[in-house]
C-alpha atoms as a PDB file:
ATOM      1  CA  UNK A   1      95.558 122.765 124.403  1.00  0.00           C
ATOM      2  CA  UNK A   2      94.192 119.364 124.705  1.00  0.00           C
ATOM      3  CA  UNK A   3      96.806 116.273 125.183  1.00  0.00           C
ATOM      4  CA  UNK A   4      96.172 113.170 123.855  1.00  0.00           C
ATOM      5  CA  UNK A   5      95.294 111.370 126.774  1.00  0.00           C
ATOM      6  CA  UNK A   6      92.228 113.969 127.188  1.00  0.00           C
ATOM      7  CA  UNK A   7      91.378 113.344 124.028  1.00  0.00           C
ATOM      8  CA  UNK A   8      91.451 109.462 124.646  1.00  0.00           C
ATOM      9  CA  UNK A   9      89.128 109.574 127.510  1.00  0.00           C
ATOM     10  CA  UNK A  10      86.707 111.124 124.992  1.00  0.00           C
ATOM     11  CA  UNK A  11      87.073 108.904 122.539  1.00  0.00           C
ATOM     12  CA  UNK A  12      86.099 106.020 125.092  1.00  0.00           C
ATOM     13  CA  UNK A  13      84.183 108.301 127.786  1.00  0.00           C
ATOM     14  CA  UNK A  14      82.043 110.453 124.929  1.00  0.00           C
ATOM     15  CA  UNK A  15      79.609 111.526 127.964  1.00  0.00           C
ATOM     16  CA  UNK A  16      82.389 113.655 128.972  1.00  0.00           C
ATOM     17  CA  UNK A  17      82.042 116.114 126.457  1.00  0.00           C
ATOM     18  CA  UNK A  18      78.371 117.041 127.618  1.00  0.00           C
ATOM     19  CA  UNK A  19      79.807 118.637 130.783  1.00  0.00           C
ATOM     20  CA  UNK A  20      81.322 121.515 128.412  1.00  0.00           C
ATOM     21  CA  UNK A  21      79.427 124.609 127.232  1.00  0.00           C
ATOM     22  CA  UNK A  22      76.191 123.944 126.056  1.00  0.00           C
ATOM     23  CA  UNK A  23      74.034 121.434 124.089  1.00  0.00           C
ATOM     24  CA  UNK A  24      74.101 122.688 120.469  1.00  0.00           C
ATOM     25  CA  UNK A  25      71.303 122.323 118.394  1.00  0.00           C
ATOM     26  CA  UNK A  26      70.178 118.623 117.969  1.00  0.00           C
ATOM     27  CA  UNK A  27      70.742 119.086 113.994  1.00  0.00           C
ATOM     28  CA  UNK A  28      74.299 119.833 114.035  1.00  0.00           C
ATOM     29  CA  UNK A  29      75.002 116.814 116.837  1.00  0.00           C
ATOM     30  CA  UNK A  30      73.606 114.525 114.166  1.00  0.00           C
ATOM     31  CA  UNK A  31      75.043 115.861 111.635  1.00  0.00           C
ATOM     32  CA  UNK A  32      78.400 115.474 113.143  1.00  0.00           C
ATOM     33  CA  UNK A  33      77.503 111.826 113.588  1.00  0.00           C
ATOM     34  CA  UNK A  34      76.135 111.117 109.781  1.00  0.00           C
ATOM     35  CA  UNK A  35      79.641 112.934 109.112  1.00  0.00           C
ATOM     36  CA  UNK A  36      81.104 110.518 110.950  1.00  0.00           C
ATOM     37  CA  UNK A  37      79.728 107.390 110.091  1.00  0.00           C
ATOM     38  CA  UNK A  38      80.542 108.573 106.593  1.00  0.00           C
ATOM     39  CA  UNK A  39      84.254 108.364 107.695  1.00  0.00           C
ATOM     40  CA  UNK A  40      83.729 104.871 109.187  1.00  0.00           C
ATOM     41  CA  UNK A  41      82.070 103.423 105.621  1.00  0.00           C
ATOM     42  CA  UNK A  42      85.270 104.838 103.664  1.00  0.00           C
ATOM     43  CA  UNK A  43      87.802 102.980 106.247  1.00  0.00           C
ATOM     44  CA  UNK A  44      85.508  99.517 105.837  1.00  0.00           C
ATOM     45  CA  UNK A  45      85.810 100.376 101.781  1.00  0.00           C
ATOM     46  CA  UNK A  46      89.761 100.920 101.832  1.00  0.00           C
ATOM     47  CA  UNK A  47      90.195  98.243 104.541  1.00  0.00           C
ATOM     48  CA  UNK A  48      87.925  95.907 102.068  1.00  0.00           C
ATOM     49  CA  UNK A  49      90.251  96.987  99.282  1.00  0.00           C
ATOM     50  CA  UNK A  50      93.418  96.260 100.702  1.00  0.00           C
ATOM     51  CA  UNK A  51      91.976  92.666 101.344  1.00  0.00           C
ATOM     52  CA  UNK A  52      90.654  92.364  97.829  1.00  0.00           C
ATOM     53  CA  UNK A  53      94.156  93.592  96.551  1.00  0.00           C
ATOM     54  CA  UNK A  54      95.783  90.908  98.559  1.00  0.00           C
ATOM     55  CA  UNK A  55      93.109  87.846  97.865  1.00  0.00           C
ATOM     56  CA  UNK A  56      92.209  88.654  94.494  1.00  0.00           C
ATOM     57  CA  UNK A  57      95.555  89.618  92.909  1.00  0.00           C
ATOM     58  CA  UNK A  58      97.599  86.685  93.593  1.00  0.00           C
ATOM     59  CA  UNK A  59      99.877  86.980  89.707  1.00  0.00           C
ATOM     60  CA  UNK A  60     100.967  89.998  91.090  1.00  0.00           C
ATOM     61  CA  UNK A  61     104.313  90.463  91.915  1.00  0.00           C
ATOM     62  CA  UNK A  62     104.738  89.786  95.944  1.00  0.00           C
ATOM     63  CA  UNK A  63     106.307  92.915  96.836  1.00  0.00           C
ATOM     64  CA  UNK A  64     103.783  95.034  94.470  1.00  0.00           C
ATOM     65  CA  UNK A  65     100.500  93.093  96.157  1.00  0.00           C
ATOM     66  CA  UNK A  66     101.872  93.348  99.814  1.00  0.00           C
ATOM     67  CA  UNK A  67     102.848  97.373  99.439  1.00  0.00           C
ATOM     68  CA  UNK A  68      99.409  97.913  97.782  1.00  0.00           C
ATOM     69  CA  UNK A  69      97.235  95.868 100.007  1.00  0.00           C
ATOM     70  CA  UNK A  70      99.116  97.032 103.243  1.00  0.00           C
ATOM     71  CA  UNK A  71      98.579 101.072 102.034  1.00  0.00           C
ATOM     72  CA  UNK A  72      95.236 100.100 101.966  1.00  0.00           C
ATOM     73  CA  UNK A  73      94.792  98.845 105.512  1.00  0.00           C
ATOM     74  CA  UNK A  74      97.108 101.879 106.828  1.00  0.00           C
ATOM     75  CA  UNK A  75      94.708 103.955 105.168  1.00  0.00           C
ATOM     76  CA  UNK A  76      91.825 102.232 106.710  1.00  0.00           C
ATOM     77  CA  UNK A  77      93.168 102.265 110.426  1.00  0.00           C
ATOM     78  CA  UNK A  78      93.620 105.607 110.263  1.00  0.00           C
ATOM     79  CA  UNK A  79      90.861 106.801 108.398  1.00  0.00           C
ATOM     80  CA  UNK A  80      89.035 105.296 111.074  1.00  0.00           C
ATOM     81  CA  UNK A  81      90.610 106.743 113.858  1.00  0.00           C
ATOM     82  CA  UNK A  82      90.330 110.196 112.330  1.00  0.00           C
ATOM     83  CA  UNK A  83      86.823 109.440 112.389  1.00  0.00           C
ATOM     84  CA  UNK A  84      86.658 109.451 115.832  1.00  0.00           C
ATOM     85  CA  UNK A  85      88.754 112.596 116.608  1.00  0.00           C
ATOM     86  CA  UNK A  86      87.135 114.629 114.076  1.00  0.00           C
ATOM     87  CA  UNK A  87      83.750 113.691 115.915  1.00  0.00           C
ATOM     88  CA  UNK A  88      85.060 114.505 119.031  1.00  0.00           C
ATOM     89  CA  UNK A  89      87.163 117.744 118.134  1.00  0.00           C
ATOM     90  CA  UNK A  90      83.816 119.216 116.463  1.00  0.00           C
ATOM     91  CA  UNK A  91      81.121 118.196 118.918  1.00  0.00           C
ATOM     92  CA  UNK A  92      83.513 120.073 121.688  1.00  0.00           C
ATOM     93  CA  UNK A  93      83.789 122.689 119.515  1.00  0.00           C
ATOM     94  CA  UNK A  94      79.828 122.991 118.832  1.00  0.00           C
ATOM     95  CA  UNK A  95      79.244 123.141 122.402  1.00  0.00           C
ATOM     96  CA  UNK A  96      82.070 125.782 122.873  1.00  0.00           C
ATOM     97  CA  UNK A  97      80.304 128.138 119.958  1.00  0.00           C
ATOM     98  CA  UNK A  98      84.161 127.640 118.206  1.00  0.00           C
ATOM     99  CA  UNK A  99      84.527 127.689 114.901  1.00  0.00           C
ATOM    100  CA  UNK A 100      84.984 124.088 113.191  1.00  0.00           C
ATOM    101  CA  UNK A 101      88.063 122.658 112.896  1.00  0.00           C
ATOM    102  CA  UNK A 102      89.792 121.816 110.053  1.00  0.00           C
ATOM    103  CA  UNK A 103      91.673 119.629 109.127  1.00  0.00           C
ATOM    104  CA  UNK A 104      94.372 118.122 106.858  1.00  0.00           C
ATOM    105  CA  UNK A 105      93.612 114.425 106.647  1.00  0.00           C
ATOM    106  CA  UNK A 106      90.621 114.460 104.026  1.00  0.00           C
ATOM    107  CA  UNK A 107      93.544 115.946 101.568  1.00  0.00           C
ATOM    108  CA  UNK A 108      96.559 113.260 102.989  1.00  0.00           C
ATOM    109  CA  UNK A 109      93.993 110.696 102.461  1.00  0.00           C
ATOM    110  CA  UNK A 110      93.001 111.544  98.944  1.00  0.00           C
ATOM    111  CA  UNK A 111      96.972 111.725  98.122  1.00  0.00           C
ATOM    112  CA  UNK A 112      97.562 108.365  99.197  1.00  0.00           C
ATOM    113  CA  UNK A 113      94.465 106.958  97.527  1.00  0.00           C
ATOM    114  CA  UNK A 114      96.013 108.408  94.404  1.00  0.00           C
ATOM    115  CA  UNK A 115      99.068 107.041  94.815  1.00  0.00           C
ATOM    116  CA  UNK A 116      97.494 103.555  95.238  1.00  0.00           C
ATOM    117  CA  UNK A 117      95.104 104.076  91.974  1.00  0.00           C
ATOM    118  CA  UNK A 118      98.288 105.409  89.880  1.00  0.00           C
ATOM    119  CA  UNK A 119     100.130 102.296  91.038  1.00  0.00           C
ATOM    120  CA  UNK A 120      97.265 100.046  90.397  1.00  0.00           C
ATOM    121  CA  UNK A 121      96.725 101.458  86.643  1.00  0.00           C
ATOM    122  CA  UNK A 122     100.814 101.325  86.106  1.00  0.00           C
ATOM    123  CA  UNK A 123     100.458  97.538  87.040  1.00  0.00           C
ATOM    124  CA  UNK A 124      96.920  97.113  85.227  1.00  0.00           C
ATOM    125  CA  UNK A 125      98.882  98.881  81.998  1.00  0.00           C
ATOM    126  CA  UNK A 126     102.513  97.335  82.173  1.00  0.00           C
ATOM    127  CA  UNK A 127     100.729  93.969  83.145  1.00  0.00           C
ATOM    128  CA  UNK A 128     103.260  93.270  85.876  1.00  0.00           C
ATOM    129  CA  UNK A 129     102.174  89.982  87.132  1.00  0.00           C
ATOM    130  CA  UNK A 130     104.355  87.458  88.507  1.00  0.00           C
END
């Protein structure tokens, strides 16, 4: 089992995963990385979002703008650092010849970008402003 701090070091050190196994296919290593950067353009578009909600919404009720806008940037931060791991976890796993691992997050991030839209359309529909 790898602890965190191993995985860390790979995060910042990414070199270090070329020392185990062998080099998969060239393909799948840049697929892994389009895959990735994927992840990175969804945590810029919910980080953007929770500054829009904040910037743009200003009738809305303090509490209601701050909550929204701040589930937003959560979602960003770690939607980012998933981003990371996930490249990490599956380029070690490539080079192992291990299965792919999956994963919970795309479904925990979906739920909480639901909860935000259901939120926004409640406060779109009941007009609570101000």
């Amino acid at each position: 089992m790898i602890t965190i701090v191993q995985t860390l070091r790979l995060w910042f050190a990414p070199q270090r995963i070329g020392e185990e196994g062998e080099t998969p296919d060239y393909r799948f290593s840049l697929a892994n990385e389009r895959t990735f950067l994927a992840w990175i353009r969804t945590s810029l578009a919910l980080v953007g979002g929770g500054f829009a909600v904040d910037q743009f919404l200003p009738d809305l009720r303090w509490g209601v703008r701050v909550a929204l806008a701040l589930a937003l940037l959560a979602a960003g931060v770690l939607c980012a650092l998933r981003a990371v791991n996930h490249w990490v976890r599956c380029e070690r796993a490539m080079r192992r010849g291990e299965d792919l691992p999956v994963s919970r997050f795309p479904t925990l991030l979906s739920l909480a970008v639901a909860v935000v839209a259901v939120v926004m359309v409640v406060v779109v529909v009941f007009g609570w402003a101000g």
